[in-house]
Protein backbone atom coordinates (compact mmCIF):
# COMPACT_ATOMS: atom_id res chain seq x y z
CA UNK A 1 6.01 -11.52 -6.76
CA UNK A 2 3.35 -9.04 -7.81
CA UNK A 3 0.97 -9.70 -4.87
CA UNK A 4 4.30 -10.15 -2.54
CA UNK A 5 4.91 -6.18 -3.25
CA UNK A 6 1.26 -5.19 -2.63
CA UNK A 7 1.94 -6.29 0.96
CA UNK A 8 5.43 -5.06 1.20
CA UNK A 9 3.29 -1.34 0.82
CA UNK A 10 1.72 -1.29 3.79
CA UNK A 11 4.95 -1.56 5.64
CA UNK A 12 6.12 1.40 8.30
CA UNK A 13 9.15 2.71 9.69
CA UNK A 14 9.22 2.61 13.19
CA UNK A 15 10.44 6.24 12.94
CA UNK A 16 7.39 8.92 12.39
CA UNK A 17 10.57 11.50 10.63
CA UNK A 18 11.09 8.54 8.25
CA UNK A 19 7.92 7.86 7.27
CA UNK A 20 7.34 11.66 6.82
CA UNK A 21 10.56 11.98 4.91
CA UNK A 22 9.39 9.24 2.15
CA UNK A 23 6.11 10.43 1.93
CA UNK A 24 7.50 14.60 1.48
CA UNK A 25 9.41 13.04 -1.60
CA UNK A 26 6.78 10.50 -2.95
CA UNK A 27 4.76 14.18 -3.08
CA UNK A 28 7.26 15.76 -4.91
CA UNK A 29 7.53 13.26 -7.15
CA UNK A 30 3.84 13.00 -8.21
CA UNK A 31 4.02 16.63 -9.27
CA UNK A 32 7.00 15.82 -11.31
CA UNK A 33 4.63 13.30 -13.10
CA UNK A 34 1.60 15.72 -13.31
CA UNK A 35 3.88 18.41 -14.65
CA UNK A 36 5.28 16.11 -17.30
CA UNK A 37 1.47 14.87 -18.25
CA UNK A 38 0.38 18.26 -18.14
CA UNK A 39 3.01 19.63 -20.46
CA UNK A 40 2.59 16.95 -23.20
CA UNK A 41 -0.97 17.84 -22.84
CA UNK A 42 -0.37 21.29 -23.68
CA UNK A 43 2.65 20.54 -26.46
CA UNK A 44 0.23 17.52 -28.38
CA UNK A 45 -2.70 20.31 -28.30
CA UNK A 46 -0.04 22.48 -30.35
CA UNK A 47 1.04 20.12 -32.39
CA UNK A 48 -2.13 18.96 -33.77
CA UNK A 49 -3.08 22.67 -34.48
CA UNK A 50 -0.08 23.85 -36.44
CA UNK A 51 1.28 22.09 -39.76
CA UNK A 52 5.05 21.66 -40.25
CA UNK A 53 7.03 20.47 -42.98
CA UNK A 54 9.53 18.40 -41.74
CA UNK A 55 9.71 14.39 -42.38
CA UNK A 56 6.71 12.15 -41.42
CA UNK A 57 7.32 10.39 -38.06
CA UNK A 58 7.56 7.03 -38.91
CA UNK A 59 6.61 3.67 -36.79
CA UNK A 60 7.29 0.14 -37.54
CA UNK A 61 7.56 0.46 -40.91
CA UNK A 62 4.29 2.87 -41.16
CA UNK A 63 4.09 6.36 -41.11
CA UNK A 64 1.78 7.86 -37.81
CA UNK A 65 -1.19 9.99 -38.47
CA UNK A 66 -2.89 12.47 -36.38
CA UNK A 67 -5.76 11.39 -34.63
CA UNK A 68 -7.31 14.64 -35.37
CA UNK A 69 -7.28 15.31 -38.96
CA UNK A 70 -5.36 11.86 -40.40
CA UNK A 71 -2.45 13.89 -41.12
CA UNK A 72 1.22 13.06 -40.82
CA UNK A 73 2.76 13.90 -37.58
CA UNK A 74 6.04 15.09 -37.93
CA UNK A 75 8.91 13.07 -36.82
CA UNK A 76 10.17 16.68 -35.45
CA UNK A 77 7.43 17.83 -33.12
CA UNK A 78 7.87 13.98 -31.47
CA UNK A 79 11.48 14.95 -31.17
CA UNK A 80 11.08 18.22 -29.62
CA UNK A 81 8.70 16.94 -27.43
CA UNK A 82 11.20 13.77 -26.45
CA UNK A 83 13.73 15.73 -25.75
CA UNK A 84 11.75 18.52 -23.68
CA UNK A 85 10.66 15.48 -21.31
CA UNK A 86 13.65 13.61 -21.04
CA UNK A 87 15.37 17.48 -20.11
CA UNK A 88 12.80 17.86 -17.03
CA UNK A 89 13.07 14.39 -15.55
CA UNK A 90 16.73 14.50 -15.80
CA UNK A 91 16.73 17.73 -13.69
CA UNK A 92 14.36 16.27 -11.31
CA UNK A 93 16.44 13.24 -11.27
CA UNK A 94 19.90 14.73 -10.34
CA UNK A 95 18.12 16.75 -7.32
CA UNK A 96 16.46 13.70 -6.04
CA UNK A 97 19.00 11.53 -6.25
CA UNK A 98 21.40 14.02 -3.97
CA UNK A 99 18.99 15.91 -2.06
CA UNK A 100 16.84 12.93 -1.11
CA UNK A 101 19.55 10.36 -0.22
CA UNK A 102 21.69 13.60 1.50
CA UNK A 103 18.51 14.23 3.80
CA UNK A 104 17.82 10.39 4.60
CA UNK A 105 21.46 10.15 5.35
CA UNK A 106 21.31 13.12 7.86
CA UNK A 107 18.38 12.36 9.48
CA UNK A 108 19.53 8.89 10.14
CA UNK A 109 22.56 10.42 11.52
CA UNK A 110 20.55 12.59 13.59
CA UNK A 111 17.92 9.90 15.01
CA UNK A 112 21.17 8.46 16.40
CA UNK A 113 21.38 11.13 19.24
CA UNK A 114 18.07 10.25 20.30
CA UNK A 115 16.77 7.31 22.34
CA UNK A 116 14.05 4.88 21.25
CA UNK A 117 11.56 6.52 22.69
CA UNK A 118 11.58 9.73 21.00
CA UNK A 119 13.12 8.42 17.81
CA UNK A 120 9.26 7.04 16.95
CA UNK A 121 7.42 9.86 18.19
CA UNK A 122 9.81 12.97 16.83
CA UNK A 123 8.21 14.13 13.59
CA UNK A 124 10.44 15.53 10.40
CA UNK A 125 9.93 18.93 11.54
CA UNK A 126 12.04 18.51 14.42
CA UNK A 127 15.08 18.11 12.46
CA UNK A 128 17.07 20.74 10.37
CA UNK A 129 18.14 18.88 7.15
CA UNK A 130 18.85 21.89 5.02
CA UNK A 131 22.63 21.99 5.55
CA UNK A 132 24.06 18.42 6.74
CA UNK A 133 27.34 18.84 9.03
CA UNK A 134 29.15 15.87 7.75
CA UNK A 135 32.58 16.99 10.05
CA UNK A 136 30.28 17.69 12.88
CA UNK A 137 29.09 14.27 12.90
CA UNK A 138 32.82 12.67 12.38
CA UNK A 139 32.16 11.45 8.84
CA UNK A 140 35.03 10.54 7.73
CA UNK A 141 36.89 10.27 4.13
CA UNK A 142 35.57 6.92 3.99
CA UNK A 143 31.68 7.51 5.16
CA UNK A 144 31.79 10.33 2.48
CA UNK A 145 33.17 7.94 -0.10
CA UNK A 146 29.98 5.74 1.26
CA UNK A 147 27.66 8.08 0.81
CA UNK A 148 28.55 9.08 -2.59
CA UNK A 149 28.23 5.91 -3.48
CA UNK A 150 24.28 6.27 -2.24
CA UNK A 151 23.97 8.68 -4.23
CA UNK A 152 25.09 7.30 -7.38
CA UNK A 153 22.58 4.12 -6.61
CA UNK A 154 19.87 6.07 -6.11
CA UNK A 155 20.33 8.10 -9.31
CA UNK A 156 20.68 4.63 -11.26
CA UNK A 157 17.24 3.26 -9.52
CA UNK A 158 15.39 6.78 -10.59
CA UNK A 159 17.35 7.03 -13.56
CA UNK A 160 15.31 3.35 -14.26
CA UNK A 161 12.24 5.19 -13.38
CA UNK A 162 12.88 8.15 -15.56
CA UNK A 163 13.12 5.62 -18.24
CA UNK A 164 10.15 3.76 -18.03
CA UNK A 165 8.06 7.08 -17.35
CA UNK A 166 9.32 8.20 -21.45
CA UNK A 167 8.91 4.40 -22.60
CA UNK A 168 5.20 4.32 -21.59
CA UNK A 169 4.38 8.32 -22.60
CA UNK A 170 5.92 7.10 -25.70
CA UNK A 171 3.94 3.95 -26.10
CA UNK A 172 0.54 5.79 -25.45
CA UNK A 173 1.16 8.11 -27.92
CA UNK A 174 2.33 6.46 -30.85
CA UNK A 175 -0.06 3.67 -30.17
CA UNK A 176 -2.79 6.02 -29.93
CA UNK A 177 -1.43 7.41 -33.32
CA UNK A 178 -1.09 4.06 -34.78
CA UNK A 179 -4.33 3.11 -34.19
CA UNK A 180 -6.17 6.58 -34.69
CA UNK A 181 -7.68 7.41 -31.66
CA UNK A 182 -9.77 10.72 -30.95
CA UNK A 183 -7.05 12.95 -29.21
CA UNK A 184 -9.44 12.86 -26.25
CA UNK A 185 -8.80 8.84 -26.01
CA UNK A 186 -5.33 9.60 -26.61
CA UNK A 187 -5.13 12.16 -23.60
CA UNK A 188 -7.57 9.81 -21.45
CA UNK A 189 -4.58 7.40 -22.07
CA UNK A 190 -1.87 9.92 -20.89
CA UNK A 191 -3.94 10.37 -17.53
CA UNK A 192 -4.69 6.58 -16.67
CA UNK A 193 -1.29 6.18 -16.75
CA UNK A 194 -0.90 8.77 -14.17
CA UNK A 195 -1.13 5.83 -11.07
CA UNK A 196 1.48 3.55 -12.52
CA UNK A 197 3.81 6.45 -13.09
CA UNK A 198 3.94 7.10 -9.26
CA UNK A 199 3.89 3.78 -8.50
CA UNK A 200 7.60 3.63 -9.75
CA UNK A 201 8.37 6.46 -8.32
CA UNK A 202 7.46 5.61 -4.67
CA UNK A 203 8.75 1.99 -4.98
CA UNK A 204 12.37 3.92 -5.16
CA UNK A 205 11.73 7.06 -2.92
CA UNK A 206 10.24 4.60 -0.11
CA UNK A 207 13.37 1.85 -0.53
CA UNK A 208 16.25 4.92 -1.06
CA UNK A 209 14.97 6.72 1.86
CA UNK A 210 14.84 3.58 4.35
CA UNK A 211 18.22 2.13 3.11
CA UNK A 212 19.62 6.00 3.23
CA UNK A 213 18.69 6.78 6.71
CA UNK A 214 19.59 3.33 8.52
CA UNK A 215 22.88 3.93 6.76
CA UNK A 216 23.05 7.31 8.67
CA UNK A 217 22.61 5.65 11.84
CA UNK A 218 24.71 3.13 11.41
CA UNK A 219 27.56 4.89 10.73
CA UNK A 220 26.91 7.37 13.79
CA UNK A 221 26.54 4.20 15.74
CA UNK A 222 30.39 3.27 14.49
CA UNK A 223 31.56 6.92 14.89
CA UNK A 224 30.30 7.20 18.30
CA UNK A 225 32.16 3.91 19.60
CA UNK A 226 35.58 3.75 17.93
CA UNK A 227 36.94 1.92 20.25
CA UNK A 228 34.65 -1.08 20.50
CA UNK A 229 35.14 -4.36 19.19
CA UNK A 230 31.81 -5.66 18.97
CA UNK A 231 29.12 -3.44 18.30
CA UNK A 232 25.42 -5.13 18.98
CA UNK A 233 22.31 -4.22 17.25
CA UNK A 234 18.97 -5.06 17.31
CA UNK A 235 16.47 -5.19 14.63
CA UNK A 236 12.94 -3.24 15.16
CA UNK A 237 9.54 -3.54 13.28
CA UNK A 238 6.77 -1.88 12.83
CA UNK A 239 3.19 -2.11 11.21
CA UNK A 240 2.61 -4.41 8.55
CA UNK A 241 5.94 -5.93 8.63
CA UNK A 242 6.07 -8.85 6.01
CA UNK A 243 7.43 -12.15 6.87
CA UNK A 244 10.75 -12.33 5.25
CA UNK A 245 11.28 -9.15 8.61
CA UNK A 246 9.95 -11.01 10.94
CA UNK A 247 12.25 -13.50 10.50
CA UNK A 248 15.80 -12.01 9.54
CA UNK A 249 15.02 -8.29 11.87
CA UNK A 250 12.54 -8.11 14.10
CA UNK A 251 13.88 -8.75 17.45
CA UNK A 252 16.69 -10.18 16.31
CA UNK A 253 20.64 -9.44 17.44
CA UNK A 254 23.13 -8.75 15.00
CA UNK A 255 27.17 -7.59 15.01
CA UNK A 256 27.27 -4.30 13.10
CA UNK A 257 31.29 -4.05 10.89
CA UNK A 258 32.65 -1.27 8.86
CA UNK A 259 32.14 -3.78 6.53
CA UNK A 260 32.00 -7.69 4.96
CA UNK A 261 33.76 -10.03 7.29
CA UNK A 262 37.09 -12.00 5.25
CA UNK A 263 35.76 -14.83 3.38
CA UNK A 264 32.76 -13.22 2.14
CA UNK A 265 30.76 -14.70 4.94
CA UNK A 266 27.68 -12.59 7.07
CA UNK A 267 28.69 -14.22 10.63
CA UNK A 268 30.71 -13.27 13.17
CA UNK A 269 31.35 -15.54 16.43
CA UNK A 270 31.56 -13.43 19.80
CA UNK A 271 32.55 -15.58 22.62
CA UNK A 272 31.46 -18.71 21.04
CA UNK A 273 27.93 -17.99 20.14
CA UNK A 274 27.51 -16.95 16.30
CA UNK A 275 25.85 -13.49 15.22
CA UNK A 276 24.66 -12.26 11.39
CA UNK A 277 26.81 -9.17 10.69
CA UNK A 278 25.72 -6.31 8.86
CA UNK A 279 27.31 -3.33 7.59
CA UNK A 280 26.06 0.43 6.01
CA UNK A 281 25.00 -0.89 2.70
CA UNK A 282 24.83 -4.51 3.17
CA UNK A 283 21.57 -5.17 0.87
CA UNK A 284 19.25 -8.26 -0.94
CA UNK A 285 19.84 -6.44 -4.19
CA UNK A 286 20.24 -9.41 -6.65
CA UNK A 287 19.28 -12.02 -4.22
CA UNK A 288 15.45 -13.94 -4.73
CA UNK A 289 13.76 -13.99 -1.78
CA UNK A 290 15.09 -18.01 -0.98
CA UNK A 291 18.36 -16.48 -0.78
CA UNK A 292 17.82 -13.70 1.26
CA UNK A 293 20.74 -12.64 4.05
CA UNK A 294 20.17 -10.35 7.10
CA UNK A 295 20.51 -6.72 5.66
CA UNK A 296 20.00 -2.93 6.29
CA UNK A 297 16.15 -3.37 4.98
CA UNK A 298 15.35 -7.07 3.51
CA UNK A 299 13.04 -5.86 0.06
CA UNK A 300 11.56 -2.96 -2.01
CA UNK A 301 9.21 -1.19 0.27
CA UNK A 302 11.01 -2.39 3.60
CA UNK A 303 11.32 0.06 6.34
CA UNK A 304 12.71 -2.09 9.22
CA UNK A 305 15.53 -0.32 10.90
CA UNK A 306 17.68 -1.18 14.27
CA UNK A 307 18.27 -0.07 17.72
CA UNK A 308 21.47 -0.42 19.71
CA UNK A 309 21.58 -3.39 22.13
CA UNK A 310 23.75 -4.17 24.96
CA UNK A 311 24.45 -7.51 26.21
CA UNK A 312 24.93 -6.52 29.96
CA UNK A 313 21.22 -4.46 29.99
CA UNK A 314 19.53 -7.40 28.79
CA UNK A 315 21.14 -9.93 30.89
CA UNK A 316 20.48 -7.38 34.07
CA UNK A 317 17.41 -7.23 32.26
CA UNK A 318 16.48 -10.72 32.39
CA UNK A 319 17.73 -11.33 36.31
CA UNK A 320 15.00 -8.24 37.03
CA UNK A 321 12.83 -10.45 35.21
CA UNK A 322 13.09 -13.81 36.75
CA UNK A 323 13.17 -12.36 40.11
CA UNK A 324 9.79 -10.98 39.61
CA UNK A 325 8.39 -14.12 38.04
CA UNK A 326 9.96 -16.23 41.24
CA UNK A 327 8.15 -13.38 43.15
CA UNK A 328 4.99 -13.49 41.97
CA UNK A 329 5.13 -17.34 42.34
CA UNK A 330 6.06 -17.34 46.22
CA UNK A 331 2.64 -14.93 46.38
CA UNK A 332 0.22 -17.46 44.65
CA UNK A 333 2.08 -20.37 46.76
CA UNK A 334 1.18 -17.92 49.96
CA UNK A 335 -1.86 -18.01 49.19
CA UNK A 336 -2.59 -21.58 48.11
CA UNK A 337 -1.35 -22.10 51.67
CA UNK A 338 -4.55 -20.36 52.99
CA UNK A 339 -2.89 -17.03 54.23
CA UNK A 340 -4.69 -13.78 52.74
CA UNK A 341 -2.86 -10.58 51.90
CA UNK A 342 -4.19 -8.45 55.22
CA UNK A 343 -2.46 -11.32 57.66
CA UNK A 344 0.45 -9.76 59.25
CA UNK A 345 2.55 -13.45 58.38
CA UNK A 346 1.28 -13.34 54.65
CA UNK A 347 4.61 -11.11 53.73
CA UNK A 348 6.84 -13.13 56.26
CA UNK A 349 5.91 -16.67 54.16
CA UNK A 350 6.14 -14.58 50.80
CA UNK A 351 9.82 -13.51 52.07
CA UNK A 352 10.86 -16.82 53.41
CA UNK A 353 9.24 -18.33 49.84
CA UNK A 354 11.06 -15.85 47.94
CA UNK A 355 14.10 -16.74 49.28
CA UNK A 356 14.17 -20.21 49.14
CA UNK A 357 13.16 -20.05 45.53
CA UNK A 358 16.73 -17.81 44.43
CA UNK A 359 18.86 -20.35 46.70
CA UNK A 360 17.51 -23.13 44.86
CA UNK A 361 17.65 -21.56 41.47
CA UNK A 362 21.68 -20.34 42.54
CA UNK A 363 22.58 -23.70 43.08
């Protein structure tokens, strides 16, 4: 599962403003980690200075000594310093989990009034995010009550992070105490744990902000056609997609609902053939990967998003194509035939070729 992560990282949005979007908060959130590192820094240098004469913090049955001087640390100063680190991360917390799943929301929502094209080349820049017009964009009641509940998932998945960043700043320091380490090793500790920190960090900033802003789009994409029953999407890819997206997204054509179909099914039948639905949420959460359905993104890392597809364009589409296939066949038969381009008949066979080769398809 480990190494099935590792290659989950490389993935890409096919949208430069989301990939520029996750890596703006993955930024942010390694200062949050260097500020927190730095500050215990600065409160354990303190702390091993100045003598206090509160209870002995105790570990395990034992009582934990300074590295420094062998010395009782006091069950206080760990306290203080506790409570000063869970106060900052919970700050931090509360702003990402709004302000980053408000602005992937909104720029998804956005992205919608674009076309392909310049959905993958327009960068973050391009997009004001400061205020999102909700109204403007006919959220409704409902798309609010949505995105609230984005919110609250992406303050339980950094709350998880915000957890495990105290757990292992914990377990440095009263192992290091335990086991009386020089307050150098101690620190060195503090720092090498710096990387897996992050790690955490971006694992939920890159997920939230895919999920968020395909969730954006997808509700513009039901906003903006009210009145249509079926509603046809089509997953896109980009670098380093895994193959769990290859084979539930990429290229493939999808019904998109308000949300799960009756029955608790993922399918929908449109004129007798049968389509996956999806719907603004719709997620693997839960599921191992042998289990996986069709969803917004399929994994952890996954940046896959979709594109809106019409059934008429690609049919028209595929005519266009199989005339010029037929056409470049009657030119190669032309030719086979011994006429060369400059003869004045060569376009005359071609035609007549051509021709013959629709009739007989026709009928």
């Amino acid at each position: 599962m480990i190494e099935l992560l590792k290659a989950h990282k490389i993935e890409k949005s096919p949208w430069k403003a989301v990939n520029q979007l996750s890596s703006k908060y993955e930024k942010y959130s390694h200062e949050i980690t260097k500020i927190v590192l730095e500050g215990i820094t600065f409160l354990l240098n303190l702390r091993l200075k100045k003598a206090h004469d509160d209870a002995p913090l105790i570990f395990k049955g034992r009582i934990m000594y300074n590295p420094k001087d062998g010395k009782s640390i006091k069950l206080k100063d760990w306290k203080r310093l506790e409570e000063s680190i869970i106060k900052y991360l919970n700050i931090e917390k509360s702003y990402l989990q709004e302000k980053m799943t408000d602005d992937s929301y909104f720029l998804g929502t956005l992205l919608n009034r674009l076309d392909e094209m310049n959905r993958k080349k327009s960068t973050l820049k391009s997009f004001d995010l400061k205020i999102p017009e909700w109204k403007k964009y006919d959220y409704s009641d409902f798309d609010m009550d949505k995105l609230e509940i984005s919110r609250q998932l992406s303050g339980i998945y950094l709350q998880d992070v915000t957890d495990r960043t105290r757990s292992k700043i914990q377990k440095v320091i009263v192992e290091g105490v335990r086991n009386k380490q020089s307050k150098h090793k101690v620190f060195q500790e503090l720092w090498d744990s710096e990387a897996d920190l992050n790690r955490d960090w971006d694992r939920v900033i890159r997920t939230e902000t895919a999920m968020n802003s395909n969730n954006g789009f997808l509700i513009s994409q039901l906003r903006a056609e009210p009145d249509e029953k079926y509603i046809f999407m089509k997953g896109i890819s980009s670098g380093g997609a895994c193959e769990y997206c290859i084979r539930f997204i990429s290229e493939k054509v999808v019904i998109l609902l308000e949300g799960p179909p009756e029955g608790g099914e993922d399918k929908v039948i449109v004129e007798g053939l049968e389509y996956p639905a999806i719907w603004p949420g719709k997620s693997n959460y839960g599921r191992k990967p042998a289990n996986y359905w069709v969803a917004i993104i399929m994994h952890p890392y996954c940046r896959c998003s979709w594109n809106r597809w019409y059934r008429e364009l690609e049919e028209a589409g595929m005519k266009i194509s199989n005339r010029s296939k037929k056409w470049g066949e009657a030119i190669e038969e032309i030719k086979g035939r011994g006429f060369k381009e400059e003869d004045k008949q060569f376009m005359i066979e071609v035609n007549m070729l051509f021709k013959q080769k629709l009739e007989t398809k026709e009928k």
